[in-house]
Protein backbone atom coordinates (compact mmCIF):
# COMPACT_ATOMS: atom_id res chain seq x y z
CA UNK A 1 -176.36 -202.54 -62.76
CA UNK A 2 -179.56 -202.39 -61.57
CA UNK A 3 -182.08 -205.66 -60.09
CA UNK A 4 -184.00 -205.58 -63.77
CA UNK A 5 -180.46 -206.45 -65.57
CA UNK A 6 -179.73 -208.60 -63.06
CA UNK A 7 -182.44 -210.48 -63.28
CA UNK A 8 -181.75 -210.84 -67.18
CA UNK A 9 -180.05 -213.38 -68.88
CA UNK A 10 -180.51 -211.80 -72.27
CA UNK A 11 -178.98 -208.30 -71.44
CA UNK A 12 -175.43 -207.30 -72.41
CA UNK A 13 -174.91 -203.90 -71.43
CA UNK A 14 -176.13 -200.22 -71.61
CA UNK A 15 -175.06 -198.04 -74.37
CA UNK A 16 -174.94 -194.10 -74.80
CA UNK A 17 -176.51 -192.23 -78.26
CA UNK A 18 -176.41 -188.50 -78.40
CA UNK A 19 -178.81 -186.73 -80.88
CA UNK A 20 -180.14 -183.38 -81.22
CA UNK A 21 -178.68 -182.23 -77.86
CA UNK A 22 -180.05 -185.38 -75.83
CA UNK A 23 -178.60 -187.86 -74.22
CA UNK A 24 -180.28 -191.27 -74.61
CA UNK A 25 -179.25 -194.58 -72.95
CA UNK A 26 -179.61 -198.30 -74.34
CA UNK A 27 -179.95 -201.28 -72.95
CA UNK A 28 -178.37 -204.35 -75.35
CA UNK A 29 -178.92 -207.88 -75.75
CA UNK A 30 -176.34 -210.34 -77.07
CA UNK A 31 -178.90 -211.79 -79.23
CA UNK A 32 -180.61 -208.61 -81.13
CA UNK A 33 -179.25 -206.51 -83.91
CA UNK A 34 -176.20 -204.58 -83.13
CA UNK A 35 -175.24 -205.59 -79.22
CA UNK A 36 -172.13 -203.21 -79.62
CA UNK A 37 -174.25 -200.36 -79.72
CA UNK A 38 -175.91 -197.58 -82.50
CA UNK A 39 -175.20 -199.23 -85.55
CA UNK A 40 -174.13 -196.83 -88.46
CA UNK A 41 -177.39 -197.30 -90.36
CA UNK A 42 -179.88 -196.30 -87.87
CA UNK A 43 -177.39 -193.36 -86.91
CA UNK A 44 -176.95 -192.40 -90.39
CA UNK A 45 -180.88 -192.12 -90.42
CA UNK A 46 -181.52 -190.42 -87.08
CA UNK A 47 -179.33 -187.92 -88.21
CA UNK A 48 -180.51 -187.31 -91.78
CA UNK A 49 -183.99 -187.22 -90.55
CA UNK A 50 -182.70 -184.89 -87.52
CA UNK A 51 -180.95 -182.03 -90.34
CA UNK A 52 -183.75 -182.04 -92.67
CA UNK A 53 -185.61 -181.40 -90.05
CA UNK A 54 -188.80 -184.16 -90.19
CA UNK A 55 -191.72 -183.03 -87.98
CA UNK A 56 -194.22 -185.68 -87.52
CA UNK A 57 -197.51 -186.01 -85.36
CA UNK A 58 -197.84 -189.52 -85.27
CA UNK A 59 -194.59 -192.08 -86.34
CA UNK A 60 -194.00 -195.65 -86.58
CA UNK A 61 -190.74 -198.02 -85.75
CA UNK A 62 -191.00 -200.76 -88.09
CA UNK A 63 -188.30 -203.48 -86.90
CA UNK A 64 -187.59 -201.77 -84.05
CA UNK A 65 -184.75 -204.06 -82.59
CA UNK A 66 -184.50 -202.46 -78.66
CA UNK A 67 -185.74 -199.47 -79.97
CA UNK A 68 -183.40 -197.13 -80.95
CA UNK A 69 -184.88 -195.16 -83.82
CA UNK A 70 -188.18 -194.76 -82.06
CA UNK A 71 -187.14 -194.04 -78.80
CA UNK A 72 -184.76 -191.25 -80.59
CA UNK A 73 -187.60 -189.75 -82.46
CA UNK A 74 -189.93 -189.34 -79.57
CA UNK A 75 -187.14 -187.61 -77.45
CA UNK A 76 -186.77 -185.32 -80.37
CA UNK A 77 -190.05 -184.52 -80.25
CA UNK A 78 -191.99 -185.63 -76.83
CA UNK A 79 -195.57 -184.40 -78.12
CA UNK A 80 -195.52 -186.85 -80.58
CA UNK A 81 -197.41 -190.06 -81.14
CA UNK A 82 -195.02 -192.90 -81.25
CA UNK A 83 -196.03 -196.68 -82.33
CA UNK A 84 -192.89 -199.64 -82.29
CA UNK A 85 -192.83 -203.12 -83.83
CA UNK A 86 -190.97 -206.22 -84.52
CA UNK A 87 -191.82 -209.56 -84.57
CA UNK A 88 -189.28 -210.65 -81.93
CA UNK A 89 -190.58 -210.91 -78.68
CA UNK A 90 -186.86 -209.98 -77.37
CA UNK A 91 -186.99 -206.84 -79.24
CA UNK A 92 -190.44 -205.91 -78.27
CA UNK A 93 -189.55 -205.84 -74.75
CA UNK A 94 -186.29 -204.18 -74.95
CA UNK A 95 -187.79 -201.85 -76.99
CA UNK A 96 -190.44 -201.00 -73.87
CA UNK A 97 -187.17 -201.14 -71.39
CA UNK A 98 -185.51 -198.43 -73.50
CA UNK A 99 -188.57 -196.27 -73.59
CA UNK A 100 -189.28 -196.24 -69.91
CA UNK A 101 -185.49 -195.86 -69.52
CA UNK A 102 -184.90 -193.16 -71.43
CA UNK A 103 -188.53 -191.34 -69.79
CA UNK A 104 -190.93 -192.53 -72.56
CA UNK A 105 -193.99 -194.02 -70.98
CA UNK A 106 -196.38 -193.31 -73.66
CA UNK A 107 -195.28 -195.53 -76.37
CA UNK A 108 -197.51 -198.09 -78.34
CA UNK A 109 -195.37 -201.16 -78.58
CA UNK A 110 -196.20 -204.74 -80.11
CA UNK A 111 -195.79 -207.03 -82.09
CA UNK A 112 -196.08 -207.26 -85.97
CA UNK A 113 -195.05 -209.28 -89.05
CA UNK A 114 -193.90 -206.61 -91.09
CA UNK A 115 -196.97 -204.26 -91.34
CA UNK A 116 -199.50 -207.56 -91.00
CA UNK A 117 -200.53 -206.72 -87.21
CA UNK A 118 -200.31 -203.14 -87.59
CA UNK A 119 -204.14 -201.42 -87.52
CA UNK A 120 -203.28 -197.75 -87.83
CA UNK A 121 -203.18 -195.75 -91.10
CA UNK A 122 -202.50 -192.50 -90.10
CA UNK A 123 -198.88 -192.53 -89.45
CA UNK A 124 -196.86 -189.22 -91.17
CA UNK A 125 -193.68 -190.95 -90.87
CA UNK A 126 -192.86 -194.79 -91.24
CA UNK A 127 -189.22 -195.10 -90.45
CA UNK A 128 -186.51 -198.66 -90.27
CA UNK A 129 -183.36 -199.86 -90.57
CA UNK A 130 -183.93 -202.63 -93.21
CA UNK A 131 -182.01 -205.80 -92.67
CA UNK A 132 -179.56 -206.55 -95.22
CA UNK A 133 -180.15 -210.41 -95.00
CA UNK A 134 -183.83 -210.00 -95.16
CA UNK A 135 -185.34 -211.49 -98.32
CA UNK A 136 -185.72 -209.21 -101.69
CA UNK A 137 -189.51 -210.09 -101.82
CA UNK A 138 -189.95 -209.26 -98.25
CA UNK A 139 -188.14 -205.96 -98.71
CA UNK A 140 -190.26 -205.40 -101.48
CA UNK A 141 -193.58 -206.30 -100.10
CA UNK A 142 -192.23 -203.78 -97.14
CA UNK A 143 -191.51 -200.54 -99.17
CA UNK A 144 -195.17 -201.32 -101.38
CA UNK A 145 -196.82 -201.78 -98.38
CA UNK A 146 -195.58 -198.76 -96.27
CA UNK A 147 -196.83 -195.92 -98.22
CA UNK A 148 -200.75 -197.57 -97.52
CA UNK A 149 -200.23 -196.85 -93.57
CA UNK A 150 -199.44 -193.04 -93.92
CA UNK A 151 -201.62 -190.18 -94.36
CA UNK A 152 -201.52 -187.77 -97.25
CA UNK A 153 -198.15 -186.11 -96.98
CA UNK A 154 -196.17 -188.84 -95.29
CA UNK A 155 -193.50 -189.69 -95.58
CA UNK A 156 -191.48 -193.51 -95.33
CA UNK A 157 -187.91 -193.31 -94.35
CA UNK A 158 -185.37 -196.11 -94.61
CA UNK A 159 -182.04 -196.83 -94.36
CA UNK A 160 -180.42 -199.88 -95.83
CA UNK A 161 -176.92 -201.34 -96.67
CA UNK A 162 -175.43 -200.19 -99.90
CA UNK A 163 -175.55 -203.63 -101.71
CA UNK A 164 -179.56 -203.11 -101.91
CA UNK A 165 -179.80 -199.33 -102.81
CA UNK A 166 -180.34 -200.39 -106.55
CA UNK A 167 -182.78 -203.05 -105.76
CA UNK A 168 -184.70 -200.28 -103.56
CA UNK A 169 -184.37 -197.68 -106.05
CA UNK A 170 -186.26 -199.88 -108.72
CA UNK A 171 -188.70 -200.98 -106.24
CA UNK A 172 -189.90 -197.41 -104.87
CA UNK A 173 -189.77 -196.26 -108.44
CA UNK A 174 -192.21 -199.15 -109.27
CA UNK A 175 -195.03 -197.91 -106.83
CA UNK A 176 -197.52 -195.63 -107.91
CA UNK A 177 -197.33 -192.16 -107.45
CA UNK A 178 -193.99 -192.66 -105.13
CA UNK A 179 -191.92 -189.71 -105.25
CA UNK A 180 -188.32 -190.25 -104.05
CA UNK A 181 -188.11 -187.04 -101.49
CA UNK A 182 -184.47 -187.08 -100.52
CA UNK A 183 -182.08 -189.80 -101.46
CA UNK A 184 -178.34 -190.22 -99.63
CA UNK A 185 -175.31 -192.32 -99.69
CA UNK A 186 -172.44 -192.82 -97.98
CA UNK A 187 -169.79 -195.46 -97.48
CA UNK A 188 -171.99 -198.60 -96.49
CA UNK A 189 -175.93 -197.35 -96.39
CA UNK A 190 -178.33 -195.50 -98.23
CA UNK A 191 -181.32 -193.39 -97.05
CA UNK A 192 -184.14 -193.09 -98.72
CA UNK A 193 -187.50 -190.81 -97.73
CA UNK A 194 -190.12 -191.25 -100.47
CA UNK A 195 -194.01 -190.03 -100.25
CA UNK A 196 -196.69 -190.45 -102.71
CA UNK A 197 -198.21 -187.96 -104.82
CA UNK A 198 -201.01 -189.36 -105.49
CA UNK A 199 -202.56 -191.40 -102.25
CA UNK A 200 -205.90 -191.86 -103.00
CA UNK A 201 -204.74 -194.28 -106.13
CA UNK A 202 -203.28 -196.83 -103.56
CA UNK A 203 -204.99 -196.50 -100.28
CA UNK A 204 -206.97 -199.40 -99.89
CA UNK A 205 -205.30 -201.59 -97.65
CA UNK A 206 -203.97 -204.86 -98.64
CA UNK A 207 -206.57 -207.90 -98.58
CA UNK A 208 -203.90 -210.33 -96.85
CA UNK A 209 -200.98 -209.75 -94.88
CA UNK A 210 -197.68 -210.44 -96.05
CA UNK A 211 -197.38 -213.80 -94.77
CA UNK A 212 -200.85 -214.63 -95.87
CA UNK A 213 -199.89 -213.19 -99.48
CA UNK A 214 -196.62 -215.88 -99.41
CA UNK A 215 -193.96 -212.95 -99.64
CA UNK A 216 -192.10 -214.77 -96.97
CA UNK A 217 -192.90 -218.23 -99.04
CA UNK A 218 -189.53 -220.50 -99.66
CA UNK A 219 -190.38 -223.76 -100.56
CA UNK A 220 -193.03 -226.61 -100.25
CA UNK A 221 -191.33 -229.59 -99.42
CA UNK A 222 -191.36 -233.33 -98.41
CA UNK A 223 -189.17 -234.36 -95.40
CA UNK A 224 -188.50 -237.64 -94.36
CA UNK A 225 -186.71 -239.55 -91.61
CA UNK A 226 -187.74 -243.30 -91.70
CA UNK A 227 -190.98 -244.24 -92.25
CA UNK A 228 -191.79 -240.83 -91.02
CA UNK A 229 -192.99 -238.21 -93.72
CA UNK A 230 -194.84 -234.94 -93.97
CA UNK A 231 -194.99 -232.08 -96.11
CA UNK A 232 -194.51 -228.42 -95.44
CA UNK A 233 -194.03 -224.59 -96.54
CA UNK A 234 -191.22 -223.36 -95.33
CA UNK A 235 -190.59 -219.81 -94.91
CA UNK A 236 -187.77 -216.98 -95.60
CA UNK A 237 -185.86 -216.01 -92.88
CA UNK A 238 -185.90 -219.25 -90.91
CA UNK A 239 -183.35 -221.86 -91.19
CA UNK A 240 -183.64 -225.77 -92.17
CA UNK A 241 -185.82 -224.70 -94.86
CA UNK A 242 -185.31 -227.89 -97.07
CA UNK A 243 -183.08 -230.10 -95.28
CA UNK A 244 -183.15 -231.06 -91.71
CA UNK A 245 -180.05 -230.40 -89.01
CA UNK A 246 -177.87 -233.07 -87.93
CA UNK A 247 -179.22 -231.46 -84.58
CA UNK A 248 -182.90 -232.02 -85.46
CA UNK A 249 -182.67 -235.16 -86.86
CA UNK A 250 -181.02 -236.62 -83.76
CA UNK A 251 -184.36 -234.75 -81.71
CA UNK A 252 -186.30 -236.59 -84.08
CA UNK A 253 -184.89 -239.53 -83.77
CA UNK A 254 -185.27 -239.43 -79.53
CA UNK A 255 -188.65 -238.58 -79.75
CA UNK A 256 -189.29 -241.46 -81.79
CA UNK A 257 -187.92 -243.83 -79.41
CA UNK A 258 -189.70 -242.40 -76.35
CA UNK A 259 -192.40 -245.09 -75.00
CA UNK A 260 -195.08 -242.95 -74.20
CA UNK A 261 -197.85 -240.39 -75.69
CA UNK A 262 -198.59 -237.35 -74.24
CA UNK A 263 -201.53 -235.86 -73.56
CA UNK A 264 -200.10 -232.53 -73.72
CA UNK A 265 -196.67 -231.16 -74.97
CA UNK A 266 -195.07 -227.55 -75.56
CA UNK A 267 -191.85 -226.83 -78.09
CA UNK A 268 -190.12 -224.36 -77.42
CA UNK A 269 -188.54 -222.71 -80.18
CA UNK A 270 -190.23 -224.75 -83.11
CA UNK A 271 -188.99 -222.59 -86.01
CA UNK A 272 -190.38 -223.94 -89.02
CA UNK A 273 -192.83 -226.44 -87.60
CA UNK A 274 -190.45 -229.71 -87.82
CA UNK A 275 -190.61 -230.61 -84.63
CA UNK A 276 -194.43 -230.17 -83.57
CA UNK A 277 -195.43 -231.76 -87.01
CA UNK A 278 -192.80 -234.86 -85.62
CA UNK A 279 -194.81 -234.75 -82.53
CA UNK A 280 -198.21 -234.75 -84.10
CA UNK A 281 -197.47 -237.62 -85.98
CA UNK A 282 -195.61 -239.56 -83.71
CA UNK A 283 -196.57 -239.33 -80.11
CA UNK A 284 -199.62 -237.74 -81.67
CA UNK A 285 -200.85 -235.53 -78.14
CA UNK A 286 -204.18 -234.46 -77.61
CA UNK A 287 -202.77 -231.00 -77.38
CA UNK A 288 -199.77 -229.18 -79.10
CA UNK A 289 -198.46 -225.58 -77.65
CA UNK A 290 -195.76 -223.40 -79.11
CA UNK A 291 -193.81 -220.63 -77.59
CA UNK A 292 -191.19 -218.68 -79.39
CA UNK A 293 -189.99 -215.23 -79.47
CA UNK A 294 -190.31 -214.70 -83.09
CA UNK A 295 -193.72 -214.31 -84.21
CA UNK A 296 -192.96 -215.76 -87.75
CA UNK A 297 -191.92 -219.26 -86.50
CA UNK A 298 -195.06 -218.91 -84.37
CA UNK A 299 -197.27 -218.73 -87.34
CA UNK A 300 -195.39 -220.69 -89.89
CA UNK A 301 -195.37 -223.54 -87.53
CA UNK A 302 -199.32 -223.29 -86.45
CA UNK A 303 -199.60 -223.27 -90.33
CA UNK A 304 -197.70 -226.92 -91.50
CA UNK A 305 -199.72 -228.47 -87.91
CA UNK A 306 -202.44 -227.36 -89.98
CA UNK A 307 -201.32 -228.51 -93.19
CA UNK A 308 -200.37 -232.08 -91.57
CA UNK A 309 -204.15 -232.12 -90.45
CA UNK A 310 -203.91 -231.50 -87.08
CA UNK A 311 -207.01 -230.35 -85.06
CA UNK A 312 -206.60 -226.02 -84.85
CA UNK A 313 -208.34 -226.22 -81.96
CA UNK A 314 -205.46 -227.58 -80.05
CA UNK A 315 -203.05 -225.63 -81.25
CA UNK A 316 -201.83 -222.69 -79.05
CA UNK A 317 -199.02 -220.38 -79.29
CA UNK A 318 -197.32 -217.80 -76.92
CA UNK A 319 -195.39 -214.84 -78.24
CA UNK A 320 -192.66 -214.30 -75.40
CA UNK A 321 -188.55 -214.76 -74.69
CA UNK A 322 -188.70 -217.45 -72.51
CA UNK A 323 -191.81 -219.62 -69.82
CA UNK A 324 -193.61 -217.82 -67.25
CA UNK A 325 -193.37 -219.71 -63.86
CA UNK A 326 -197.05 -219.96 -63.57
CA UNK A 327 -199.21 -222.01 -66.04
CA UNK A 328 -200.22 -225.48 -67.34
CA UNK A 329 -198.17 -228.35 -66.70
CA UNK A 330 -196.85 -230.65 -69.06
CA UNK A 331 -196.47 -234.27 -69.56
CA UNK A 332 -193.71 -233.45 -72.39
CA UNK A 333 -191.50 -230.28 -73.12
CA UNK A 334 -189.78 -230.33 -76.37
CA UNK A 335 -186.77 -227.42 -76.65
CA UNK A 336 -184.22 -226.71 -79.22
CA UNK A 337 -182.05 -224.27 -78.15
CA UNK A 338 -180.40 -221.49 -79.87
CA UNK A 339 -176.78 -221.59 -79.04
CA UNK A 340 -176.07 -217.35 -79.50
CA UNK A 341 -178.45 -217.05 -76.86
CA UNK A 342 -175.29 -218.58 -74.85
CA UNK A 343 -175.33 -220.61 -71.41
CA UNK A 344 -177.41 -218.02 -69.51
CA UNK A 345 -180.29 -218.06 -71.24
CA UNK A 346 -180.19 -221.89 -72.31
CA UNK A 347 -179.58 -222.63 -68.44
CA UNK A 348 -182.91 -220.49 -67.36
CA UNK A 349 -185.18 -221.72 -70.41
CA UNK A 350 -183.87 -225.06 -68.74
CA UNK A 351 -185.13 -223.94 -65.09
CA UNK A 352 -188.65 -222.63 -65.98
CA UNK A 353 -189.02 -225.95 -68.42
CA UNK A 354 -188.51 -227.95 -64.57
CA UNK A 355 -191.19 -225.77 -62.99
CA UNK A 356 -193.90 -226.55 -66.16
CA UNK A 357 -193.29 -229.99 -66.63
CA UNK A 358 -196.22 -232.35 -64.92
CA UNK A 359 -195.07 -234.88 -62.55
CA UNK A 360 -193.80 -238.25 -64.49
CA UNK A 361 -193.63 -235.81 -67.53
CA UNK A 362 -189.79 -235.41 -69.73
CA UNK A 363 -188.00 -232.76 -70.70
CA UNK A 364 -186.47 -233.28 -74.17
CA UNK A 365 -183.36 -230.46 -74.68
CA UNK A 366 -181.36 -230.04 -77.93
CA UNK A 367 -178.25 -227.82 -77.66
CA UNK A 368 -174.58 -227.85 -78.65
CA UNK A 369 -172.77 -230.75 -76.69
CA UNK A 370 -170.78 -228.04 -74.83
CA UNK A 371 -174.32 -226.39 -73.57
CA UNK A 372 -176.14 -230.05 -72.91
CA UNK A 373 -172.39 -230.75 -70.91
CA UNK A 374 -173.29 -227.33 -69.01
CA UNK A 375 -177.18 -228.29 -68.28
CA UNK A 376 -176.14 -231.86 -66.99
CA UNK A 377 -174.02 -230.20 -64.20
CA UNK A 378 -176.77 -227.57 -63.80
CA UNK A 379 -179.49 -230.63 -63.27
CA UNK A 380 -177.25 -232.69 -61.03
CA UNK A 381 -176.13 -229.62 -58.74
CA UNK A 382 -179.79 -228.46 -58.85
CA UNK A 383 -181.89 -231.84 -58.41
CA UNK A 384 -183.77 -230.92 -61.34
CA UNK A 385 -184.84 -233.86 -62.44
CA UNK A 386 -183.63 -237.63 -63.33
CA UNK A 387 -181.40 -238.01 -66.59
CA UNK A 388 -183.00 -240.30 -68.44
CA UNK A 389 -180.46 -240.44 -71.68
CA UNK A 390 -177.82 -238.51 -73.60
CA UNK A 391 -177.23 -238.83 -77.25
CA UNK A 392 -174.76 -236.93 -79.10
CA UNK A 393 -174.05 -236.37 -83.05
CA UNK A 394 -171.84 -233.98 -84.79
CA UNK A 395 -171.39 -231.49 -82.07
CA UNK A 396 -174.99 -231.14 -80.83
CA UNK A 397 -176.87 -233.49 -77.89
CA UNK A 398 -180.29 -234.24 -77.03
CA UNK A 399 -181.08 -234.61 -72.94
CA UNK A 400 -183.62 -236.19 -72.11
CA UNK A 401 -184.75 -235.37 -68.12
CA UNK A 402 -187.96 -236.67 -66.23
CA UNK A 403 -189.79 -235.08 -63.45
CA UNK A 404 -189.54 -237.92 -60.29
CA UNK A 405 -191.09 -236.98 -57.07
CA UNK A 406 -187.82 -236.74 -55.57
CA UNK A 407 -186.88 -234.20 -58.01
CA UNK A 408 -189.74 -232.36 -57.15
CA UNK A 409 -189.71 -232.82 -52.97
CA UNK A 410 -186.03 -231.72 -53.53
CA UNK A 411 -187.06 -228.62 -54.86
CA UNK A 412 -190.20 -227.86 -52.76
């Protein structure tokens, strides 16, 4: 194990993939698609896409995960052009580990909503694994989309679980001048490589985005807790989409009772926006930031603070696993925790919250009671910070810690 997985709580281990003669090495993560290794869908893909023998100048990994299809077609063929997406932050970086790992240091790798931050349109193959649990609409808006990023003779290749190989069948067959090229089955997936005929007919790019166009559009809804209400457009692919957790109504309820505004506050993880909107409402700071790893909760969030008529202008987001040590300081830090991250991860999220917090300033931490047990040992042993309260409900707690000047001449 090298200092770089040391260093990381998210990493799992490193896995081995042989294609084409090469042998490729992956470093996992717990918390992104397929931690055991290759899962049987991208393989199946790789594979058909290595025997029919797919040349490409210029390719693109849409959902890349940590990067196995991409990093597998630029080994196959090192003069190419390769581009990699997702619209987790987690992925996005393993996805640049893997590369460099496995000696690819010419990659293009960001982040993207689907195709919505994705400015090329000269891509001759557009290849994913499509999630099974992905919504039909966004799977649709996907496969119409694709062909408008490739030049004249490319070609989209997917793979997806056999439950949706009608549904994509019907779709591709909807768009216009899509010609199925090769279409295969086994037990489980399906592969499909389509191409237009005809791309002049549909090459003007799409006015909006997909999240702009609502394809990832659930619900608008009213949530209360209270006297507190406010309205907002939840999203696919997100949970707590029109009811609340037991775990973020008890948040709610501790950030109600806290006795003090803020003049500036980060969330951490604010999925749909409950939590910020809560905040802008309630303790009503002069300035709200938001840092998640998925780019969807980023901008579904920014979206119901704007919808709740909060000011834009104090609105920021940051696109990234976890805090950077350096940076403003806070007078509140708001953080609900995902529990498959496991104790790691939760623990150092905890850490670099205590290094951005302002003196005077709380920490507010929602977790699973057996995590929150884990972080009050971690902030006694540590000096952290003084434990202000503890409420529990249904399995989950909400910490509250302040920043004391002990705390902090502890530390220093």
């Amino acid at each position: 194990m090298d200092e770089t997985e040391l260093d990381d709580p998210y990493y799992k281990k490193t896995v081995p993939f042989r294609i084409g003669g090469l042998d490729l090495s992956f470093r996992v993560s717990q918390t992104l698609f397929s931690s055991h290794g290759i899962d049987a869908g991208t393989e199946f893909l790789l594979r058909t896409l290595h025997r029919t023998g797919a040349r490409f100048e210029k390719a693109l990994d849409l959902g890349c995960g940590y990067g196995p299809i991409g990093v597998a077609l630029k080994a196959l063929d090192p003069t190419a052009t390769l581009h990699v997406v997702d619209r987790d932050a987690l992925a996005v970086a393993y996805a640049a580990r893997n590369a460099h790992l496995n000696g690819i240091d010419d990659a293009v790798i960001y982040a993207s909503i689907g195709f919505d931050d994705v400015e090329d349109r000269d891509f001759d193959l557009v290849a994913a694994n499509i999630a099974g649990k992905a919504n039909r609409e966004v799977i649709a808006s996907w496969l119409r989309d694709a062909p408008l990023y490739v030049r004249d003779q490319g070609q989209v290749a997917i793979v997806v679980v056999s439950p949706l190989e009608p549904f994509v069948a019907e779709v591709i067959g909807g768009i216009p001048g899509a010609r199925v090229v090769l279409r295969k089955s086994r037990a489980g997936h399906a592969v499909f490589i389509y191409a237009l005929d005809r791309p002049e007919e549909t090459s003007a790019r799409p006015q909006a985005g997909s999240f702009d166009r609502g394809d990832y559009d659930r619900a608008q809804s009213v949530f209360s807790r209270g006297q507190l209400q406010y309205g907002m457009t939840t999203v696919f692919g997100l949970p707590q989409f029109d009811s609340l957790s037991y775990r973020t109504l008890l948040l709610i309820d501790v950030l109600r009772s806290l006795d003090a505004r803020s003049s500036r506050a980060l969330v951490l993880n604010p999925g749909q926006g409950h939590i910020p909107v809560v905040l802008s409402k309630t303790l009503m700071p002069a300035s709200i930031d938001m840092l998640d790893r998925d780019l969807l909760a980023l901008r579904c969030s920014e979206r119901n603070l704007l919808l709740n008529e909060y000011d834009g202008a104090s609105i920021s987001t940051s696109h990234q696993p976890g805090m950077d040590g350096d940076g403003p300081k806070y007078d509140l830090i708001v953080a609900e925790m995902r529990d498959a991250e496991g104790p790691d991860v939760i623990a150092a999220h905890f850490r670099q919250a205590v290094s951005r917090v302002a003196p005077g300033g709380r920490i507010v931490i929602a977790a699973s009671s057996a995590a929150i047990t884990r972080l009050v040992a971690v902030c006694k042993r540590e000096r952290l910070g003084a434990i202000e309260e503890r409420r529990r409900r249904h399995g989950s707690s909400v910490l509250v810690v302040a920043q004391t000047s002990r705390s902090l001449s502890t530390r220093s």
